[in-house]
Protein backbone atom coordinates (compact mmCIF):
# COMPACT_ATOMS: atom_id res chain seq x y z
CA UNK A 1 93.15 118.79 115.84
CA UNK A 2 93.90 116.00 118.31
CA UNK A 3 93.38 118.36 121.35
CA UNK A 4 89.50 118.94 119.67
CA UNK A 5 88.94 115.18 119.40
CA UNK A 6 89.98 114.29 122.30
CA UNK A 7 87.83 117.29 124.11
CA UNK A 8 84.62 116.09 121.71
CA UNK A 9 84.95 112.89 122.81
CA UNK A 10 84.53 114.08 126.64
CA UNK A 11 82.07 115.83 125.83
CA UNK A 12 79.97 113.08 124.03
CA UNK A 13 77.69 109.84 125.32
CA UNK A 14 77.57 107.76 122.90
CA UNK A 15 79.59 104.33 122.47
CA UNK A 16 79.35 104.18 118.58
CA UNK A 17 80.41 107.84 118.06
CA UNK A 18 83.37 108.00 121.00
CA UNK A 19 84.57 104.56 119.75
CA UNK A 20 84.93 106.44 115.86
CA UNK A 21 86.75 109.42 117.41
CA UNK A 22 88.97 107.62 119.14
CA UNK A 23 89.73 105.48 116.12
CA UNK A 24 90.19 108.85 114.23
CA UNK A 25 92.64 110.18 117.33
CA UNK A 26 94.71 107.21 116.97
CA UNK A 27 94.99 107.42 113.13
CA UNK A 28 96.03 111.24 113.69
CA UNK A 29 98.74 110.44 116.35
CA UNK A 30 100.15 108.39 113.93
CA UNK A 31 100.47 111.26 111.22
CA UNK A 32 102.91 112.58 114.34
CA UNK A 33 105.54 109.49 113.70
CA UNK A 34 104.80 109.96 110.26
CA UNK A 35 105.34 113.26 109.97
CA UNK A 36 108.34 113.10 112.26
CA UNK A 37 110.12 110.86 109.81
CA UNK A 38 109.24 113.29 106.62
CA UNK A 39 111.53 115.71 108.71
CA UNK A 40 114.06 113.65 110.44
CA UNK A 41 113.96 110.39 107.59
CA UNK A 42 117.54 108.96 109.09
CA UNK A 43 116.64 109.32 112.68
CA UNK A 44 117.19 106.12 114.81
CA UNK A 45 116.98 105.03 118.36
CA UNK A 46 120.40 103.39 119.92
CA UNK A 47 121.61 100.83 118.45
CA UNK A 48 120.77 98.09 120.86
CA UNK A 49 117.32 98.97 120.36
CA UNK A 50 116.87 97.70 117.51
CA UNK A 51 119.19 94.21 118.00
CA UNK A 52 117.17 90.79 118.69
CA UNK A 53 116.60 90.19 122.71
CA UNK A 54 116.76 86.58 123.62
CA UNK A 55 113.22 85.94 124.09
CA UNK A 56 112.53 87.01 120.81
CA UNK A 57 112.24 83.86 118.99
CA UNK A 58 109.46 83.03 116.39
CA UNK A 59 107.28 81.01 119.20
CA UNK A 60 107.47 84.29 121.01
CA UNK A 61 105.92 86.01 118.27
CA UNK A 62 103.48 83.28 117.29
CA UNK A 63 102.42 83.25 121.35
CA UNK A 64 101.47 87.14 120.55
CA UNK A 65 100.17 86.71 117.42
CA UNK A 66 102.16 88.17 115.55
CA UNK A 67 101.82 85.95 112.17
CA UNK A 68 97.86 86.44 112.68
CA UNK A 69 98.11 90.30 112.69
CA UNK A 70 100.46 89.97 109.32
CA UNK A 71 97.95 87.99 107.80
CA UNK A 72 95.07 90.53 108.16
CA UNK A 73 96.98 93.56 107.63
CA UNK A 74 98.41 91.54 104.08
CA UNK A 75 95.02 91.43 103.14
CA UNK A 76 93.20 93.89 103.62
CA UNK A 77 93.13 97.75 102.94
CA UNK A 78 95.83 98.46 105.52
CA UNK A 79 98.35 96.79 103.09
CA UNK A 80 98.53 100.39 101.01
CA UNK A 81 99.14 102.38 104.42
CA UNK A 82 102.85 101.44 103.58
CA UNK A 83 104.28 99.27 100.28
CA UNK A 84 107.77 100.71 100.65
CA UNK A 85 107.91 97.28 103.41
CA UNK A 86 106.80 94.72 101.09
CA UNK A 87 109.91 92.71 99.75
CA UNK A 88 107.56 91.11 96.89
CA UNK A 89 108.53 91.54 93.39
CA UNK A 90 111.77 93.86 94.45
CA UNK A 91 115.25 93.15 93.72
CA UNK A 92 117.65 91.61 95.58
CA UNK A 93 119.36 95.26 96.48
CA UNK A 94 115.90 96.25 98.02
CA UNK A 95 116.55 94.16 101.25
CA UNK A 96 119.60 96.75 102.97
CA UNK A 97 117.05 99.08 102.39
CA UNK A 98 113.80 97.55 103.57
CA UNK A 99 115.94 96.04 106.67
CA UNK A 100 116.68 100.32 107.19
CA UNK A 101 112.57 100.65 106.83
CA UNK A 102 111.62 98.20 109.35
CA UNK A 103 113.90 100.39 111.64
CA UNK A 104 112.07 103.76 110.51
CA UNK A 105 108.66 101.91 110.64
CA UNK A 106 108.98 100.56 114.18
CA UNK A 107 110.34 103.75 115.36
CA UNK A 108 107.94 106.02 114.11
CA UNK A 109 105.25 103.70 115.81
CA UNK A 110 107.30 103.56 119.36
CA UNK A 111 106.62 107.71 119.04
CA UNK A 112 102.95 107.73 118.09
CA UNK A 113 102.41 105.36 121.28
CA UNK A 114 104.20 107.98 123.27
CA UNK A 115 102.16 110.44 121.98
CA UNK A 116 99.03 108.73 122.63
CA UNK A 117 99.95 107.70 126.43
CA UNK A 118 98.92 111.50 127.52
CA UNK A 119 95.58 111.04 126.02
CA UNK A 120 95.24 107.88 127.52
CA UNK A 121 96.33 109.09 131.00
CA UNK A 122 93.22 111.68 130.79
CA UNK A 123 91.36 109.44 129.94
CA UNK A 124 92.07 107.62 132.92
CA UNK A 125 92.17 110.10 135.79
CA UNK A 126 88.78 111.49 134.23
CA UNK A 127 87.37 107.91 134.70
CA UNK A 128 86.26 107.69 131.28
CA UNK A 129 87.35 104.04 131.04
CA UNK A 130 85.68 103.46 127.67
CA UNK A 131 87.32 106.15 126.35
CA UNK A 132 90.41 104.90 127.60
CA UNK A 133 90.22 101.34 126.76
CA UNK A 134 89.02 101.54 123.27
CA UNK A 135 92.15 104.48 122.23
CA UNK A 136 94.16 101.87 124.42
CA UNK A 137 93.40 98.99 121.93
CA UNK A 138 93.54 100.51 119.12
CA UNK A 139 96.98 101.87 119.94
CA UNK A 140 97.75 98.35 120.29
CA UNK A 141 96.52 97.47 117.27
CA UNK A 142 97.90 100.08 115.16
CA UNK A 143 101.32 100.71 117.00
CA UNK A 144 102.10 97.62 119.06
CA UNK A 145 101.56 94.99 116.44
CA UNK A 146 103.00 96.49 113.96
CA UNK A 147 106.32 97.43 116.14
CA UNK A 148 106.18 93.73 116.80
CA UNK A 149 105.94 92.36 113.33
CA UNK A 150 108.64 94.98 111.97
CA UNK A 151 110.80 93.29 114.29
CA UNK A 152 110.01 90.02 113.28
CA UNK A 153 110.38 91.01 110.25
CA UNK A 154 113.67 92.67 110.31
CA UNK A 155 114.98 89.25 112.57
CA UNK A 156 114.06 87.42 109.38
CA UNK A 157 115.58 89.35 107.14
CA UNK A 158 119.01 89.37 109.24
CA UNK A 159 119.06 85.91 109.44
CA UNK A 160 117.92 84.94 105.75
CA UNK A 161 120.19 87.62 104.04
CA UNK A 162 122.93 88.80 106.71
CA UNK A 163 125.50 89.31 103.34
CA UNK A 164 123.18 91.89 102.06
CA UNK A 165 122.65 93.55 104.99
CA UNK A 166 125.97 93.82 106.20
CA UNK A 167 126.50 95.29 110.16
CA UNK A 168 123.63 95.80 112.22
């Protein structure tokens, strides 16, 4: 289905209507992460991966935005997309898990934006720079922020509740 959006929008010359399909490419990459994790649910990148780098402090993350994007994607309709990584109203034993969840959730994103740099790549080397800007920020928006605030997240959790997490 992907292969057919991506050749429709080629094939089309007007901004309003390539800007929708690529919104709709980007929301069916991410069905491949998502679907990825449906089969392989305990999959995980190396361990380091997933540990704090120095320059990830909370100014880092404020510089970026970070807080901002949490803010709209908290309220608005985006906030269903996912409520197994909302800690609200859970019990104290939810927090090993939802640390595990940031892990799956920033994963599975890392693999849709892999999946998307092909399409963006044609885009690209067919000069179709509209094309390839608007898929570009919208993977940013729907994989790169919220790989970012997953880890913020998960950084907050370690520190607030490292008993209940236990290793990393």
């Amino acid at each position: 289905m992907e292969f057919q959006l991506h050749s429709y929008n080629l094939s089309i010359n007007n901004r309003i209507v390539n800007i929708s399909v690529s919104l709709f490419e980007c929301l069916i990459l991410m069905l491949i992460g998502f679907f990825y994790f449906q089969t392989f649910k305990f999959h995980r990148l190396w361990r380091s991966y997933y540990l704090k780098k120095s320059f990830e402090t909370q100014k880092y993350f404020s510089f970026l935005g970070v807080p901002f994007f949490q803010i709209i994607l908290t309220k608005s309709f985006m906030r269903y997309a996912n409520p197994r990584v909302y800690l609200k109203g859970r019990k104290r034993d939810y927090i090993k898990i939802l640390h595990e969840e940031t892990k799956q959730s920033e994963t599975s994103h890392l693999i849709t934006i892999l999946v998307t740099i092909p399409f963006q790549v044609n885009y690209f080397l067919m000069d179709k720079m509209m094309l390839f800007w608007s898929l570009t920020l919208l993977s940013i928006f729907f994989n790169v922020y919220p790989i970012l605030l997953q880890r913020m997240n998960r950084f907050l959790l370690e520190t607030r509740f490292s008993g209940l997490i236990g290793e990393q």
